[in-house]
C-alpha atoms as a PDB file:
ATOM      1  CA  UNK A   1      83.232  59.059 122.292  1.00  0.00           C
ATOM      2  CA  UNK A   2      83.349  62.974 121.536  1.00  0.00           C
ATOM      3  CA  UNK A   3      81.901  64.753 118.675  1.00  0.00           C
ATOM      4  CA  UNK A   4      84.154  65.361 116.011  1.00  0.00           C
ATOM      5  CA  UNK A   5      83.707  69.686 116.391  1.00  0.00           C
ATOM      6  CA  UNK A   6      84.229  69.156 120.180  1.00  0.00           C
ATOM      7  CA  UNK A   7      87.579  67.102 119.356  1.00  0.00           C
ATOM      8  CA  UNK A   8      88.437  69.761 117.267  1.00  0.00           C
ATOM      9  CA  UNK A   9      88.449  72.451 119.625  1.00  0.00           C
ATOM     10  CA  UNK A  10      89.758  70.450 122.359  1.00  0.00           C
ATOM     11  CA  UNK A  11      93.169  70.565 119.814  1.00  0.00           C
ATOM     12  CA  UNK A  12      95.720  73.718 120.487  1.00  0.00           C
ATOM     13  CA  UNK A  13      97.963  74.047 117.391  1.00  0.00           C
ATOM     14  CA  UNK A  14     101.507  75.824 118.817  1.00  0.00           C
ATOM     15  CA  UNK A  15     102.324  78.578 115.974  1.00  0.00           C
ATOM     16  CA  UNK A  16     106.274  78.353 117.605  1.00  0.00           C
ATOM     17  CA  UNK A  17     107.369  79.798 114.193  1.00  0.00           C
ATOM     18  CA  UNK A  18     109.283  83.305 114.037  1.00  0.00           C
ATOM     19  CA  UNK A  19     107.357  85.068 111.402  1.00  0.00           C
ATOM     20  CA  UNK A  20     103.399  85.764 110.927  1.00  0.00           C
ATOM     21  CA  UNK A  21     104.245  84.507 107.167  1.00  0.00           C
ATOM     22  CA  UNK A  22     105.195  80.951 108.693  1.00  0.00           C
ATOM     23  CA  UNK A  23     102.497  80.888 110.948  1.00  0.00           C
ATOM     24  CA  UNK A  24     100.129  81.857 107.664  1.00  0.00           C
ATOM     25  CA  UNK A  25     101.480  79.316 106.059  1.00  0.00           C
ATOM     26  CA  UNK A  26     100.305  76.618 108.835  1.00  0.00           C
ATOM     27  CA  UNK A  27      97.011  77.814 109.177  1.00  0.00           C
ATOM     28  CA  UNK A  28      96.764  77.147 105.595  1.00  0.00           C
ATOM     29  CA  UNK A  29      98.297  74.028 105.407  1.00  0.00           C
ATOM     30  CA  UNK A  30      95.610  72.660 108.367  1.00  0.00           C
ATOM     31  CA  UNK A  31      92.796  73.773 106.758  1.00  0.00           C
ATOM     32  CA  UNK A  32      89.556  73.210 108.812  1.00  0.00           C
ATOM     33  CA  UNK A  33      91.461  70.171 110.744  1.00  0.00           C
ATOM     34  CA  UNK A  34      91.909  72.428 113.644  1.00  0.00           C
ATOM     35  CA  UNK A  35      90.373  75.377 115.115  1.00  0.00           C
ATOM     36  CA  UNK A  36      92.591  76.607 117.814  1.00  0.00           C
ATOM     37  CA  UNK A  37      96.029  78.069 117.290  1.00  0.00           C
ATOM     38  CA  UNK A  38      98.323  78.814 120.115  1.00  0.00           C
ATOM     39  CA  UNK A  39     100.226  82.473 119.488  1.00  0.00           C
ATOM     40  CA  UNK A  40     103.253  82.116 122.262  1.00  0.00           C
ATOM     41  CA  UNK A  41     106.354  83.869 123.242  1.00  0.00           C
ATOM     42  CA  UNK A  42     108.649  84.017 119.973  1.00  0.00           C
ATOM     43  CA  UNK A  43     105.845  85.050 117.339  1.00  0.00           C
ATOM     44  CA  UNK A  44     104.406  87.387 119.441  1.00  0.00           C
ATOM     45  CA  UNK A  45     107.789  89.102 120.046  1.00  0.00           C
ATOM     46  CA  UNK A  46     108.479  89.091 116.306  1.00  0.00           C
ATOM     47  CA  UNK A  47     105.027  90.023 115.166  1.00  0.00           C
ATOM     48  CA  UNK A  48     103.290  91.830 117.829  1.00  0.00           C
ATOM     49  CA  UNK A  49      99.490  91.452 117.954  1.00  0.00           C
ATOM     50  CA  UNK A  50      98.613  91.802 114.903  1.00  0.00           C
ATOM     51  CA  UNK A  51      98.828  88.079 114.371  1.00  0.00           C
ATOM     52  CA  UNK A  52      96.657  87.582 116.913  1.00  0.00           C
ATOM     53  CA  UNK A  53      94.094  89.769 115.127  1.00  0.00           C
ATOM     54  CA  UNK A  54      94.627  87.952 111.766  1.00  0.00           C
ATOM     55  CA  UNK A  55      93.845  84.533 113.066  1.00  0.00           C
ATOM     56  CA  UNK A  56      90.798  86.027 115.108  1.00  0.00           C
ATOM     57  CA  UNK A  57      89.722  87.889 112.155  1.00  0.00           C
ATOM     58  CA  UNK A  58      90.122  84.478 109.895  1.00  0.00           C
ATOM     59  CA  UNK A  59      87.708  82.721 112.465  1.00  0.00           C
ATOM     60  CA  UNK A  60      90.053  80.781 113.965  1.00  0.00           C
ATOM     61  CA  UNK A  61      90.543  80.837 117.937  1.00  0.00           C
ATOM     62  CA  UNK A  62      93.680  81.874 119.676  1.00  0.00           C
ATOM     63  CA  UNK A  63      95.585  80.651 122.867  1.00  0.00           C
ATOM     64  CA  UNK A  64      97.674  83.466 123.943  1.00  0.00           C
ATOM     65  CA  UNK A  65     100.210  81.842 125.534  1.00  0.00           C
ATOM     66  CA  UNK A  66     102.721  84.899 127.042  1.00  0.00           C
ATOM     67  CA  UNK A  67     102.437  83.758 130.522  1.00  0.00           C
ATOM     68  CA  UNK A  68     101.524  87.286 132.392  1.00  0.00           C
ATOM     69  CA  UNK A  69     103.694  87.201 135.706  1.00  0.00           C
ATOM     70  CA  UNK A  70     103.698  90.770 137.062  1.00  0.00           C
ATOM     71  CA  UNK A  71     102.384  92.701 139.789  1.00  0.00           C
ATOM     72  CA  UNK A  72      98.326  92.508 140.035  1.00  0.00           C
ATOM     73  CA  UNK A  73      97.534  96.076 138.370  1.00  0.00           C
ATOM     74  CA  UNK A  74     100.050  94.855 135.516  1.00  0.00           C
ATOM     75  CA  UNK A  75      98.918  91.744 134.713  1.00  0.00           C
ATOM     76  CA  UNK A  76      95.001  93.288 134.750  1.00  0.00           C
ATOM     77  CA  UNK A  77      95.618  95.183 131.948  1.00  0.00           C
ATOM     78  CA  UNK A  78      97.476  92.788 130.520  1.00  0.00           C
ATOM     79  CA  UNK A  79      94.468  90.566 130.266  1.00  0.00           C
ATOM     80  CA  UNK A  80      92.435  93.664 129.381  1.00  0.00           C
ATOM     81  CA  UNK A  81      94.592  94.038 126.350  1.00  0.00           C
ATOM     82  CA  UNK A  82      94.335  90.383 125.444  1.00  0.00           C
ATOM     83  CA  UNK A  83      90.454  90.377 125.750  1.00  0.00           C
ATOM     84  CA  UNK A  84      90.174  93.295 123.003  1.00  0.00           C
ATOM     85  CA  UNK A  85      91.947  91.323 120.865  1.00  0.00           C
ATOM     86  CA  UNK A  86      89.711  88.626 121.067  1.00  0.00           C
ATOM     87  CA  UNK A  87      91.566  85.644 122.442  1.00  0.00           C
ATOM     88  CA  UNK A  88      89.855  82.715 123.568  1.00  0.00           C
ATOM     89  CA  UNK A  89      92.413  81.569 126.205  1.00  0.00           C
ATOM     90  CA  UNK A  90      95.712  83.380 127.518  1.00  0.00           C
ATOM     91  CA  UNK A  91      97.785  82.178 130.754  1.00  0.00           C
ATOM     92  CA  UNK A  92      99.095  83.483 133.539  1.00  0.00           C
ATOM     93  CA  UNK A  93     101.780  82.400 135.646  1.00  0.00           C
ATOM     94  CA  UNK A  94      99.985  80.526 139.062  1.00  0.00           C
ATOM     95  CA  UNK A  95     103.453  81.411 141.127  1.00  0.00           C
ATOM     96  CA  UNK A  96     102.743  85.454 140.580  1.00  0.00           C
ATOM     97  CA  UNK A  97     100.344  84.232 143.548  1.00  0.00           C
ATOM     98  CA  UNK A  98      96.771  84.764 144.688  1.00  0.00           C
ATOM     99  CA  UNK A  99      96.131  88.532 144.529  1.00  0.00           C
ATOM    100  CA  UNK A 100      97.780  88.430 140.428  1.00  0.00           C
ATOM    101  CA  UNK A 101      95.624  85.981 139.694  1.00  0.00           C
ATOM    102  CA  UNK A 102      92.523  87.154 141.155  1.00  0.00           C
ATOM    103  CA  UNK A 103      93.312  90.806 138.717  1.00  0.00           C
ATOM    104  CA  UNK A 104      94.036  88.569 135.895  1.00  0.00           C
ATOM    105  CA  UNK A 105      90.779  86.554 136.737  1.00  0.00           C
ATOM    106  CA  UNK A 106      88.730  89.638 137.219  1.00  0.00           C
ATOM    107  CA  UNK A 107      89.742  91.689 134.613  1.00  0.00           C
ATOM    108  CA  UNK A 108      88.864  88.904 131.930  1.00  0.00           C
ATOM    109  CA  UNK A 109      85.616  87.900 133.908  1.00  0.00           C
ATOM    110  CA  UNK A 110      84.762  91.531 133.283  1.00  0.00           C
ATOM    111  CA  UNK A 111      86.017  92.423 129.404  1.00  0.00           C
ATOM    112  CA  UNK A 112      83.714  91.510 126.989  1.00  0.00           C
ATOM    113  CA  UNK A 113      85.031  89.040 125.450  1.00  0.00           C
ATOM    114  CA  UNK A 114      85.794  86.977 128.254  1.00  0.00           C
ATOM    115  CA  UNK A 115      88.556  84.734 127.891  1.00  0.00           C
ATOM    116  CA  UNK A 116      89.134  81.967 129.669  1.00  0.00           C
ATOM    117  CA  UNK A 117      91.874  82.658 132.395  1.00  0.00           C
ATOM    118  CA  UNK A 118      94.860  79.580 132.306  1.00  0.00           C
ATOM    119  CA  UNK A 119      97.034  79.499 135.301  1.00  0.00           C
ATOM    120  CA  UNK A 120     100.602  78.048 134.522  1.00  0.00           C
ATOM    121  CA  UNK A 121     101.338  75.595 137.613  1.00  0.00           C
ATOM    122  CA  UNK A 122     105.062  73.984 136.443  1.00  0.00           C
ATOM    123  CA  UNK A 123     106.266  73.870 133.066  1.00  0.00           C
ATOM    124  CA  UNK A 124     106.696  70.620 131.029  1.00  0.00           C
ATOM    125  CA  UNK A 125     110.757  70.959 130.650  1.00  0.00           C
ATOM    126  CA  UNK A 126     111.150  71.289 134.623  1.00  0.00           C
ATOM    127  CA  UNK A 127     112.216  67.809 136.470  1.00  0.00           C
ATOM    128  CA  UNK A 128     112.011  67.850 140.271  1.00  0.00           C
ATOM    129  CA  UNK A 129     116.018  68.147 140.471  1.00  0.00           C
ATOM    130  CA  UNK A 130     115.292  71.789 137.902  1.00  0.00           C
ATOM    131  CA  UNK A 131     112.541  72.697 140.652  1.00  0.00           C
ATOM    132  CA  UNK A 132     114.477  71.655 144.232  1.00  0.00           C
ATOM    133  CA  UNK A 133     117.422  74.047 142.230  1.00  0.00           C
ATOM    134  CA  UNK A 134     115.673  76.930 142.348  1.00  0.00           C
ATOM    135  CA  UNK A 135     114.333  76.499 145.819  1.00  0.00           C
ATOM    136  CA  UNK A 136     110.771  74.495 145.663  1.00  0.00           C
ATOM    137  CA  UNK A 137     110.691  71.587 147.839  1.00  0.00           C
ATOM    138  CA  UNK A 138     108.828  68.577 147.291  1.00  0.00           C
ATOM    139  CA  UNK A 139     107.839  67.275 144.273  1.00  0.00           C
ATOM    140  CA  UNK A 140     106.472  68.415 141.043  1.00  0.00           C
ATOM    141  CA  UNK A 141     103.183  66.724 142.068  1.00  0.00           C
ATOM    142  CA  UNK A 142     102.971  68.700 145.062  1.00  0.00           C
ATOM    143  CA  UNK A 143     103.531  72.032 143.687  1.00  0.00           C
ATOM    144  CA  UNK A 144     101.297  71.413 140.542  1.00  0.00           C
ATOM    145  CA  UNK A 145      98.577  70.784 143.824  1.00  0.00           C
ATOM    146  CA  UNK A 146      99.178  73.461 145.629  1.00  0.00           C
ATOM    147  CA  UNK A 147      99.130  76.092 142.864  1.00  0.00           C
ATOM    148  CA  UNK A 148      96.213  74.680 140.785  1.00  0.00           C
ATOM    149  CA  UNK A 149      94.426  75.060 144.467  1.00  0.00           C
ATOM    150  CA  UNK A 150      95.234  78.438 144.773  1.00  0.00           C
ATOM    151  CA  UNK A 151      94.484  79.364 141.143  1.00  0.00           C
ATOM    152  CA  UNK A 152      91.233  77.612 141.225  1.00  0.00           C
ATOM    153  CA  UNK A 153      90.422  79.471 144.600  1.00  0.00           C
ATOM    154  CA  UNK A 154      91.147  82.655 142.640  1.00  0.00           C
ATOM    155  CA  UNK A 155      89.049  82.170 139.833  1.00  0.00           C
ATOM    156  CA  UNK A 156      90.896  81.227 136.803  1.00  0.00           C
ATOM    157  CA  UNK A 157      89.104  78.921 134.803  1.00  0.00           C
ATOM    158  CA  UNK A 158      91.521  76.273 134.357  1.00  0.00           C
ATOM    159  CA  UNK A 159      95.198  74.962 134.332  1.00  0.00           C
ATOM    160  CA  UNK A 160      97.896  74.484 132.540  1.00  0.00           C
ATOM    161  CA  UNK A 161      99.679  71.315 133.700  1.00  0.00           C
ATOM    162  CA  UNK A 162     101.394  67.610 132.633  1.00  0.00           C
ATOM    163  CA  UNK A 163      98.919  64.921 131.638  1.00  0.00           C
ATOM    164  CA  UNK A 164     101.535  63.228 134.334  1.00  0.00           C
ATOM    165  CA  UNK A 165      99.665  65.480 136.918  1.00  0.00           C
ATOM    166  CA  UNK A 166      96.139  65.965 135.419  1.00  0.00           C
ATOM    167  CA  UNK A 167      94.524  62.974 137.398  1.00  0.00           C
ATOM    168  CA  UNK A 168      95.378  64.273 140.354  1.00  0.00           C
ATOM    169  CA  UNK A 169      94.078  67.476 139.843  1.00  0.00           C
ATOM    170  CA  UNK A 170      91.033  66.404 139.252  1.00  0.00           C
ATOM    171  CA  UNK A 171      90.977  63.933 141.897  1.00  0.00           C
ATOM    172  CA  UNK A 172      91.727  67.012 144.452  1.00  0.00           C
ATOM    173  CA  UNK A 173      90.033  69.749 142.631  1.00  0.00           C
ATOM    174  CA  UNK A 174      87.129  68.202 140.917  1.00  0.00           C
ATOM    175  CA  UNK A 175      85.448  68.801 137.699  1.00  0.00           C
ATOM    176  CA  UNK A 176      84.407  72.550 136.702  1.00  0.00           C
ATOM    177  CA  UNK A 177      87.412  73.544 135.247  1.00  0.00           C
ATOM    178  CA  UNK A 178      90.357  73.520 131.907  1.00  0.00           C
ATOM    179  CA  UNK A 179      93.677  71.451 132.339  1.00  0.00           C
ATOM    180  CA  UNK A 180      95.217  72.422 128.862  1.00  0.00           C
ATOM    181  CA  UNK A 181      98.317  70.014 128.689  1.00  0.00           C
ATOM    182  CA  UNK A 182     101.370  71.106 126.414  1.00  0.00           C
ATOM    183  CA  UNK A 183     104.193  68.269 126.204  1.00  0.00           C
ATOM    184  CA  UNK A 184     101.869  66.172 123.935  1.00  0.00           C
ATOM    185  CA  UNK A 185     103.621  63.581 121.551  1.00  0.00           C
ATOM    186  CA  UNK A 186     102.054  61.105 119.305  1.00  0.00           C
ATOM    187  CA  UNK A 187     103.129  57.482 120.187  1.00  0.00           C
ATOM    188  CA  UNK A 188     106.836  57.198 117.848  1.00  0.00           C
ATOM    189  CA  UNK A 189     107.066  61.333 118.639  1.00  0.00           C
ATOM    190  CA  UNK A 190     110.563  62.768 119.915  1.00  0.00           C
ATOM    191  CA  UNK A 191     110.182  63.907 123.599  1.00  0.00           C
ATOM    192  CA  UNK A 192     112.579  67.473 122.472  1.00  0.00           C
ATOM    193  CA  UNK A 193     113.376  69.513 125.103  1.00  0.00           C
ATOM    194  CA  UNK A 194     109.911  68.326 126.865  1.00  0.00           C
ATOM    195  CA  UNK A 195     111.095  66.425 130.530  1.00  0.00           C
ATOM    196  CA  UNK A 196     106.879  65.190 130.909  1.00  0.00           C
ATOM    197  CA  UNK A 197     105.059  63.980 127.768  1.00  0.00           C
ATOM    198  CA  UNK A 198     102.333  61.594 127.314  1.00  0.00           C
ATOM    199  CA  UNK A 199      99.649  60.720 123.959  1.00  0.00           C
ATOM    200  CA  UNK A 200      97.039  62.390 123.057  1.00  0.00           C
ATOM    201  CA  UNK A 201      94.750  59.531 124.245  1.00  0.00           C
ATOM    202  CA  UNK A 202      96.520  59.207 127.386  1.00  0.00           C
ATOM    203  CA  UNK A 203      96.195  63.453 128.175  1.00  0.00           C
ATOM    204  CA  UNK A 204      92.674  62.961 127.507  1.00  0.00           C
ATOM    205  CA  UNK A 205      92.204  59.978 129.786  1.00  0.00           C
ATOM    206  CA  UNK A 206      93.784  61.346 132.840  1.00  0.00           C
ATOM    207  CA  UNK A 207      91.749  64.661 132.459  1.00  0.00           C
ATOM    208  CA  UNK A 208      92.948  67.187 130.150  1.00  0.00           C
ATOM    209  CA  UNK A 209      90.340  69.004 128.552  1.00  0.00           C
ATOM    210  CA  UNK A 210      92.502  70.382 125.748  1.00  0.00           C
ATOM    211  CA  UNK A 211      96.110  69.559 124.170  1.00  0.00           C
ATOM    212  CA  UNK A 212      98.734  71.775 122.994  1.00  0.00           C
ATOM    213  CA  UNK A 213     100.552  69.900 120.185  1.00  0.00           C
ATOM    214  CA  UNK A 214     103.601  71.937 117.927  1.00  0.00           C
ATOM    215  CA  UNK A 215     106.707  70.133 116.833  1.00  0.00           C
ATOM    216  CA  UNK A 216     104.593  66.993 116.175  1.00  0.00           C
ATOM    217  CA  UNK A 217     102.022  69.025 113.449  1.00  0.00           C
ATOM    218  CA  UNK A 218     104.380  71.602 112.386  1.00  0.00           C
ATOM    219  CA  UNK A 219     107.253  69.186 111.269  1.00  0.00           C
ATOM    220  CA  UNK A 220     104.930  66.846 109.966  1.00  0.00           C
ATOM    221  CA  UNK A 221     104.963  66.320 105.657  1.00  0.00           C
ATOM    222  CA  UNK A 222     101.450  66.759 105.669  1.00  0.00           C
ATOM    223  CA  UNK A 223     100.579  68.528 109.217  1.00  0.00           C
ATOM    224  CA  UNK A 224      96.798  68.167 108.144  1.00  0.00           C
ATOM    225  CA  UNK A 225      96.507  64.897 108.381  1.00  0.00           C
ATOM    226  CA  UNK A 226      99.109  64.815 111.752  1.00  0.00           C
ATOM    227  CA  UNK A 227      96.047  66.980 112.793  1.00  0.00           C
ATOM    228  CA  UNK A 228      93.109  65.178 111.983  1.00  0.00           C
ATOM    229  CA  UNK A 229      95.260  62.294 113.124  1.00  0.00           C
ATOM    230  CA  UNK A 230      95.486  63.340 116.860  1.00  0.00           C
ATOM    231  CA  UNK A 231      91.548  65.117 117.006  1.00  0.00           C
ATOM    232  CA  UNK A 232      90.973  61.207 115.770  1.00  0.00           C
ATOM    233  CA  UNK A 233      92.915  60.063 119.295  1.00  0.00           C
ATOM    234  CA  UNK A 234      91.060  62.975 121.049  1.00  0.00           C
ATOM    235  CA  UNK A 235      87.654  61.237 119.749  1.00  0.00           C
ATOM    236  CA  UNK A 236      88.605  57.270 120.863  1.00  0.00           C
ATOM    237  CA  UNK A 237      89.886  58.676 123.986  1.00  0.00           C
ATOM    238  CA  UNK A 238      87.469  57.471 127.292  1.00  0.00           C
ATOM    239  CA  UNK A 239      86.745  60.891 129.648  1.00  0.00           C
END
């Protein structure tokens, strides 16, 4: 069993909203039943990073979720920006290859707040048919494998990856080391435009040490207690 605060912070809340006034509005409407708040693509775009220094600013943690995929001295001071906002966890894309994320890796390990570095190996929506049409053979399994070994070897501090795939990682990789797992969905949940999803319990079980969970909160008539709900799965879960 895991302690409630550790459940807690194991639980990613995705703001996917447009506006920092929605996304207030959420944070709100959780309370204290999360911690962690993912700022991605679309609210970032719209808002710019003054959301992200909001949420810091309110106590509450923040993913930032842009997925940095540029040449090494980019993405560096990508992260560097990211640190002085004071993000807890921001991603990177694991295909921008070893010498990006080594910058990325660096860069954070040497900012001063430190975030954790996540390396992106293949996204949730992408089936093996999406990845053998844009030219990656095998199987999703064997990609997730090969770039979670060469992010590891680079030093980013964890993963982001399908529960589907997290046993494997750690069966190759070890222990040591974040698999944050989007494509969550409570048992009765719609799958959306997610190709991989799993339960809470069953992310947790296979490995994942934290779970990004939006359309299932968000959309929920009270997304507190769709919250406390799934930190309550997080806590029954066996790891």
């Amino acid at each position: 069993m895991l302690a409630q605060s550790q459940s807690k912070d194991r639980l990613i809340v995705a703001l996917d909203v447009p506006s920092a006034r929605q996304a207030r509005q959420i944070v709100q409407s959780i309370g204290d039943a999360a911690t962690t708040f993912k700022v991605g693509k679309q609210l970032f775009t719209a808002e710019g990073p003054q959301v992200v220094r909001d949420l810091v600013s309110s106590g509450r943690k923040v993913f930032l979720d842009l997925k940095f995929h540029d040449i090494p001295n980019t993405v560096a001071g990508a992260v560097r920006s990211a640190a002085e906002l004071g993000v807890t966890m921001l991603t990177v894309h694991a295909s921008g290859g070893s010498k990006m994320l080594k910058a990325g890796a660096d860069a954070a390990a040497q900012s001063a707040a430190k975030p954790m570095v996540l390396a992106v190996t293949v996204l949730t929506s992408l089936s093996e048919a999406d990845l053998q049409e844009i030219g990656v053979p095998g199987t999703v399994l064997s990609q997730v494998l090969r770039l979670g070994a060469l992010a590891r070897a680079a030093g980013c501090g964890g993963l982001v990856a399908s529960a589907h795939e997290a046993r494997e990682l750690r069966r190759e990789l070890g222990e040591g080391f974040a698999i944050v797992t989007p494509g969550v969905r409570p048992a009765g949940s719609a799958a959306g435009d997610q190709a991989r999803v799993v339960t809470p319990r069953d992310a947790i079980a296979a490995g994942a040490t934290h779970l990004v969970v939006g359309r299932p909160i968000l959309e929920a008539p009270d997304p507190a207690q769709a919250a406390a709900a799934i930190v309550a799965d997080i806590e029954s879960a066996v790891v």
